[in-house]
N, C-alpha and C. Protein backbone atom coordinates (compact mmCIF):
# COMPACT_ATOMS: atom_id res chain seq x y z
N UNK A 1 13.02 5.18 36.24
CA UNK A 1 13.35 6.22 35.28
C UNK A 1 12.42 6.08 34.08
N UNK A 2 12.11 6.98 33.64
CA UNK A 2 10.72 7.04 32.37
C UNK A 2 11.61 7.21 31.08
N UNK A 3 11.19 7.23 30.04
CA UNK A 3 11.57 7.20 28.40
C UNK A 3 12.29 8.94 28.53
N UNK A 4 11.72 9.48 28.91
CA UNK A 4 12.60 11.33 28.27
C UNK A 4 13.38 10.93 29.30
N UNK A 5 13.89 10.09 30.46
CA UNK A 5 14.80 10.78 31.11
C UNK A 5 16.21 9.55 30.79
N UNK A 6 15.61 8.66 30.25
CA UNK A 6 16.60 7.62 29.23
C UNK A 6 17.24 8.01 28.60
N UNK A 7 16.41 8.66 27.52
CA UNK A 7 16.80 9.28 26.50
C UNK A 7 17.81 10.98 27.02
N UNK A 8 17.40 11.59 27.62
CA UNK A 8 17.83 12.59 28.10
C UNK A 8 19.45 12.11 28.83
N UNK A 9 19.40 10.86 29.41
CA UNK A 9 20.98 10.03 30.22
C UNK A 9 21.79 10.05 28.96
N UNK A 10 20.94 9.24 28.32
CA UNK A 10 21.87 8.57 26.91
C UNK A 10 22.76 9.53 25.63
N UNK A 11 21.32 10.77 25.62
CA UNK A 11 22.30 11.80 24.25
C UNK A 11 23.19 12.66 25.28
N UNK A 12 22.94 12.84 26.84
CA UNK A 12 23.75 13.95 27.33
C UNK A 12 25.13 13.00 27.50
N UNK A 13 25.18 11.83 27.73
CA UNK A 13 26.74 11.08 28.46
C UNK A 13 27.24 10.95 26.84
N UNK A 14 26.76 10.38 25.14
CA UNK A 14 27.61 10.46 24.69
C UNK A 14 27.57 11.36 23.56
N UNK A 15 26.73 12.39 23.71
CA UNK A 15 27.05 13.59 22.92
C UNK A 15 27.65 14.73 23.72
N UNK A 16 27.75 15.02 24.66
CA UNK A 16 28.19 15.91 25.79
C UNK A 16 27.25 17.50 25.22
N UNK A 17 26.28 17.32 24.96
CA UNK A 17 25.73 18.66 24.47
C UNK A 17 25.98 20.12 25.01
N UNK A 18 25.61 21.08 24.68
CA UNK A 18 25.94 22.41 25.41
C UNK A 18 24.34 22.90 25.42
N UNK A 19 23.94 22.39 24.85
CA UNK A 19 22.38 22.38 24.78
C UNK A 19 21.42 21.22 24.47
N UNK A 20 20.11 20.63 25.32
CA UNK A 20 19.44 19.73 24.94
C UNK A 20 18.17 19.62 25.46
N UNK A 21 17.26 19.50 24.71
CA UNK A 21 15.96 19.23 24.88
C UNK A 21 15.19 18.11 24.63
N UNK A 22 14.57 17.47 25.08
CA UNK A 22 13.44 16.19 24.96
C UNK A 22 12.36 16.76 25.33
N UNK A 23 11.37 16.49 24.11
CA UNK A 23 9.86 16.86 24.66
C UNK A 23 9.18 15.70 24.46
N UNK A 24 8.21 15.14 25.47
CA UNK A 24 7.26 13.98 25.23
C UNK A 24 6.44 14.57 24.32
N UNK A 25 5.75 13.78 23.02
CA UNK A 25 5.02 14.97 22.59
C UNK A 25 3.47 13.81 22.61
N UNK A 26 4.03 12.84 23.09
CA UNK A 26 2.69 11.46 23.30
C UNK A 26 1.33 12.29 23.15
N UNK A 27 0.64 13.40 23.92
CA UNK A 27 -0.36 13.80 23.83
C UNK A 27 -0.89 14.33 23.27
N UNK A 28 -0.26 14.60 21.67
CA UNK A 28 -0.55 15.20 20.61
C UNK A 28 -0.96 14.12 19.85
N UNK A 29 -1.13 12.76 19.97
CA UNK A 29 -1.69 11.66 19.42
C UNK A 29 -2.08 11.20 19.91
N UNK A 30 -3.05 10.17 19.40
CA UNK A 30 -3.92 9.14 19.37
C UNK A 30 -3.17 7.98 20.37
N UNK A 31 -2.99 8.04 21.27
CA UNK A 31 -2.37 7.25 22.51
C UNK A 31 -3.07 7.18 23.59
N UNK A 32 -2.76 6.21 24.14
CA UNK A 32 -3.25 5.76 25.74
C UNK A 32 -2.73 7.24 26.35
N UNK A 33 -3.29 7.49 27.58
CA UNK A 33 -2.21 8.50 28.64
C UNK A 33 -1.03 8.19 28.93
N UNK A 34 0.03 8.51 28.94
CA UNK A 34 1.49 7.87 29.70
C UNK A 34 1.54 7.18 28.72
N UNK A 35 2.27 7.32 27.28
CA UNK A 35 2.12 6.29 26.15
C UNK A 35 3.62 6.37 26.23
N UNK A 36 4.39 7.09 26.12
CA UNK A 36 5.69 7.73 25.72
C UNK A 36 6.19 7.51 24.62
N UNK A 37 5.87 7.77 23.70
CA UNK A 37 5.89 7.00 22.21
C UNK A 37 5.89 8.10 21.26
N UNK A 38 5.82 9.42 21.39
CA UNK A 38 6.42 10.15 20.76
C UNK A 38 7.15 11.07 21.22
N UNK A 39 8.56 11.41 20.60
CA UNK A 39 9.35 12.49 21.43
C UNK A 39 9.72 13.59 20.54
N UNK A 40 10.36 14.44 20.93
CA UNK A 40 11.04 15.33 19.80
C UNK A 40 12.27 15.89 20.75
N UNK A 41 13.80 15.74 20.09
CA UNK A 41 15.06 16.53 20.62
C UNK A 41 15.33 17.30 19.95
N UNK A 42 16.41 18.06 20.73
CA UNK A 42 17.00 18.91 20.36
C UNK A 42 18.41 18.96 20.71
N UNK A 43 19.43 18.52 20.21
CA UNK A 43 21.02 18.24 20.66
C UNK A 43 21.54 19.36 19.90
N UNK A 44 22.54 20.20 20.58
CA UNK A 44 23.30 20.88 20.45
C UNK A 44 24.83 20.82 20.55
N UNK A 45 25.66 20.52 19.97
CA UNK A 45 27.10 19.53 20.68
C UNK A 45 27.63 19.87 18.83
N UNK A 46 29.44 20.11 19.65
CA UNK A 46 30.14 20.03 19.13
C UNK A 46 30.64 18.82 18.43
N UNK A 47 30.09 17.63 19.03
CA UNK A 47 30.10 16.29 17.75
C UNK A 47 29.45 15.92 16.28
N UNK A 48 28.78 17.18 16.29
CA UNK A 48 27.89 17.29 15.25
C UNK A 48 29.08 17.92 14.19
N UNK A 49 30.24 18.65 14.52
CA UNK A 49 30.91 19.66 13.62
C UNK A 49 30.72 18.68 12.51
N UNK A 50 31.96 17.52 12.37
CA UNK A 50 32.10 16.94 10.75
C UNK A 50 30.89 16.46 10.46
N UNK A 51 29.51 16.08 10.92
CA UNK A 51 28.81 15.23 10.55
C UNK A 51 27.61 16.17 9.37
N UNK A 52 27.71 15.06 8.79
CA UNK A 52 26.08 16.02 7.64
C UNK A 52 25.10 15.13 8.63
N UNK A 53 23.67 16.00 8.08
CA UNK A 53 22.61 15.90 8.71
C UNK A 53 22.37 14.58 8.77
N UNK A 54 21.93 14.02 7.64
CA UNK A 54 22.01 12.62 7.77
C UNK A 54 22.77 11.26 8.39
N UNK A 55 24.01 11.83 8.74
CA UNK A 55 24.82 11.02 9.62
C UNK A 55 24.45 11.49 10.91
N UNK A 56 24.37 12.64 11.41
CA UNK A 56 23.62 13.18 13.14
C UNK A 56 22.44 12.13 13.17
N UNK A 57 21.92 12.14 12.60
CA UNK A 57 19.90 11.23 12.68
C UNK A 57 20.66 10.03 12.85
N UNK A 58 21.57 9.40 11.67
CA UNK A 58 21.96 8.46 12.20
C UNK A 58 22.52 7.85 13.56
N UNK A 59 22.97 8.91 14.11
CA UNK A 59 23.90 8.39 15.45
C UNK A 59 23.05 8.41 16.46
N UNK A 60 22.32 9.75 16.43
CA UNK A 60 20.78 9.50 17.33
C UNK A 60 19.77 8.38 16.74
N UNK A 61 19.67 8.32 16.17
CA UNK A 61 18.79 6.91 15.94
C UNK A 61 19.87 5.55 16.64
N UNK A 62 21.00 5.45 16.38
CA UNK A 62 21.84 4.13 16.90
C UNK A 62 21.54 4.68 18.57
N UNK A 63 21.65 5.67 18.81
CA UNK A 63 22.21 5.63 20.32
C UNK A 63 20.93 5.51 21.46
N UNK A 64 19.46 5.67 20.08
CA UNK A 64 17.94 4.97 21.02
C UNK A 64 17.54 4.19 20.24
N UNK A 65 18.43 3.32 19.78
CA UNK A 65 17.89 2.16 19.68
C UNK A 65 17.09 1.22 20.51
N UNK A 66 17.33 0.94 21.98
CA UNK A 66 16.85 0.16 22.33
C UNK A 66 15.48 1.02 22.45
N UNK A 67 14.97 2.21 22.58
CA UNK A 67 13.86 2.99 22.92
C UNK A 67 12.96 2.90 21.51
N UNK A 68 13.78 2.83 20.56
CA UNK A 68 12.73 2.59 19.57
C UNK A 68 12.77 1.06 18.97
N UNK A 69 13.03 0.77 19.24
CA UNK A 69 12.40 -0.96 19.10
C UNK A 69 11.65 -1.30 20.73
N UNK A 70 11.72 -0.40 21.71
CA UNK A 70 11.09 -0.73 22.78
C UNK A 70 9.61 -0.17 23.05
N UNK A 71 9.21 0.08 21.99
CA UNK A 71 8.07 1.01 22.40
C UNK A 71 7.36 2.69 21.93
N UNK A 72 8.90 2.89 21.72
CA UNK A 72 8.63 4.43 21.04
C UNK A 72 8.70 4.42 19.62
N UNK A 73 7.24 4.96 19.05
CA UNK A 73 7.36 5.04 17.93
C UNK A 73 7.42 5.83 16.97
N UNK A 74 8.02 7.42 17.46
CA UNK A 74 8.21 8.59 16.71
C UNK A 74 9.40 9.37 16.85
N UNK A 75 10.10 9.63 16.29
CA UNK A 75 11.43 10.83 16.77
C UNK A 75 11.69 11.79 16.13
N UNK A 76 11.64 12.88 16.62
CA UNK A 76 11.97 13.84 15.66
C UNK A 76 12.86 14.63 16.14
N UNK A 77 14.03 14.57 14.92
CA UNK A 77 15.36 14.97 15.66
C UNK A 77 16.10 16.66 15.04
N UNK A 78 16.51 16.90 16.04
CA UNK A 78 16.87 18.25 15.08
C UNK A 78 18.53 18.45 15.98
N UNK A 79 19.44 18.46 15.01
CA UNK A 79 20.49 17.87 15.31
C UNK A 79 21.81 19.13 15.06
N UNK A 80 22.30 19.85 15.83
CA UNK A 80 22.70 21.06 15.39
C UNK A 80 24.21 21.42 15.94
N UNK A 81 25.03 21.76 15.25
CA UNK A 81 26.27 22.27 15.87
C UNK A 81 25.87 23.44 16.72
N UNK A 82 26.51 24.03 17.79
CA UNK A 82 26.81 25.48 18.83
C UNK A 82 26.86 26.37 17.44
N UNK A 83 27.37 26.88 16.15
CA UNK A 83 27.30 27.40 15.45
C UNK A 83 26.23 27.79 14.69
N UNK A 84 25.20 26.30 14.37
CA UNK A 84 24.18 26.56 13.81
C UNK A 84 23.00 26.94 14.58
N UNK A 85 22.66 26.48 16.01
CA UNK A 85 22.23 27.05 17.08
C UNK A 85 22.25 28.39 17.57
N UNK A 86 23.14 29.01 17.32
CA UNK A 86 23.46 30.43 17.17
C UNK A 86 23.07 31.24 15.95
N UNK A 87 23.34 31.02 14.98
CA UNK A 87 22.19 31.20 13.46
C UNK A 87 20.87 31.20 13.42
N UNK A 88 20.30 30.18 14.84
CA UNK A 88 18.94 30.06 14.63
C UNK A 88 18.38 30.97 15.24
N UNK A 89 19.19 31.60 16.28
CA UNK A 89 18.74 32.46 17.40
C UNK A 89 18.96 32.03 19.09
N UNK A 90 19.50 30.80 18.55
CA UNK A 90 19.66 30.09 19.96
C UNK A 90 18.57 29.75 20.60
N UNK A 91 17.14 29.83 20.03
CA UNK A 91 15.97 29.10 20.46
C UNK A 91 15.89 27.72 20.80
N UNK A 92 14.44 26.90 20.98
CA UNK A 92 14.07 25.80 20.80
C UNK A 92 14.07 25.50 19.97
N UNK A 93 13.52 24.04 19.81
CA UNK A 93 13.43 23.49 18.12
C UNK A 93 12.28 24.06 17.64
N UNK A 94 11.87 23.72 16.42
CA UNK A 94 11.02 23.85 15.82
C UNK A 94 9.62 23.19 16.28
N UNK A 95 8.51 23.78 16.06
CA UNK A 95 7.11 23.49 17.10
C UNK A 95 6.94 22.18 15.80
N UNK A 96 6.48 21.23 16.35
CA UNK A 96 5.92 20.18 15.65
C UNK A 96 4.59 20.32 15.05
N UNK A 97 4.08 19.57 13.91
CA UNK A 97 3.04 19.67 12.92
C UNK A 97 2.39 18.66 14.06
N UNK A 98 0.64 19.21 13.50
CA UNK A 98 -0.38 18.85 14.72
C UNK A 98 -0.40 17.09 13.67
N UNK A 99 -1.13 16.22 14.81
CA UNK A 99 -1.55 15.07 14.44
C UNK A 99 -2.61 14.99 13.26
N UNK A 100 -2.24 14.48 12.57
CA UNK A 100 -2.90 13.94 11.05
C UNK A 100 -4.10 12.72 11.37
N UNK A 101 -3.99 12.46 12.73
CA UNK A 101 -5.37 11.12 13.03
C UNK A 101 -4.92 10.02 13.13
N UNK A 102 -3.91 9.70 11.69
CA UNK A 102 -3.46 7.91 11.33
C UNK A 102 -4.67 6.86 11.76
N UNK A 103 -5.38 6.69 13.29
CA UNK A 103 -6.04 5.71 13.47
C UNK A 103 -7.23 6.07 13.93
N UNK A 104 -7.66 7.43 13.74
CA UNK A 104 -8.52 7.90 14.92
C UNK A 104 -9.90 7.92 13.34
N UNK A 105 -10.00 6.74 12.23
CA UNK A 105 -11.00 7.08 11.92
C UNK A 105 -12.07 6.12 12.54
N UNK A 106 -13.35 6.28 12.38
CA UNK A 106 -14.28 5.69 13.37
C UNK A 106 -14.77 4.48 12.59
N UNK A 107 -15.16 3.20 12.67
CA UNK A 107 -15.26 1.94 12.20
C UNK A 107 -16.90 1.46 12.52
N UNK A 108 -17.64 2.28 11.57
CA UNK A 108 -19.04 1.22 11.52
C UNK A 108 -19.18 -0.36 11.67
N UNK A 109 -20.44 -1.07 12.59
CA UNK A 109 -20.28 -2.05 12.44
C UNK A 109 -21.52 -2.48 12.52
């Protein structure tokens, strides 16, 4: 089993979503091929009702934990009640900002 489909086991068994997305987004950076090290979700679930935003990130961040101390080093979470999902249009998430480089400058020697 690979990293999106971990991650994809893990938010669907304990968020029970009505909607969810994982995108690898690894190839938009500065990575080996097959890096799996950056992702972006999209959870849709009625467990989100009482929570503020900052407590959702939180629970998705606890619940890949082992994925991000294992290797993955980006998440970008977008964390939404069935209500606010419906406000948005009921689309995807939001398209991610292109890579900034971080390591890709070139080193004279």
């Amino acid at each position: 089993m690979n990293r999106k489909q971990r991650i994809e086991q893990r938010l669907d068994s304990e968020l029970n979503p009505m909607h969810l997305e994982v995108t690898d987004e690894s190839h938009m950076h500065n990575v080996p091929p097959g890096a799996e090290s950056h992702f972006k979700v999209l959870v849709v679930s009625d467990a989100f009702d009482s929570e503020r935003l900052v407590g959702r990130h939180r629970r998705i961040n606890a619940l890949l934990n082992d994925e991000l101390s294992g290797g993955m080093h980006a998440l970008a979470i977008h964390a939404w009640t069935p209500q606010e999902w419906f406000e948005k249009g009921g689309g995807g998430a939001p398209e991610s900002p292109q890579c900034q480089g971080g390591t890709k400058k070139s080193v004279e020697t």
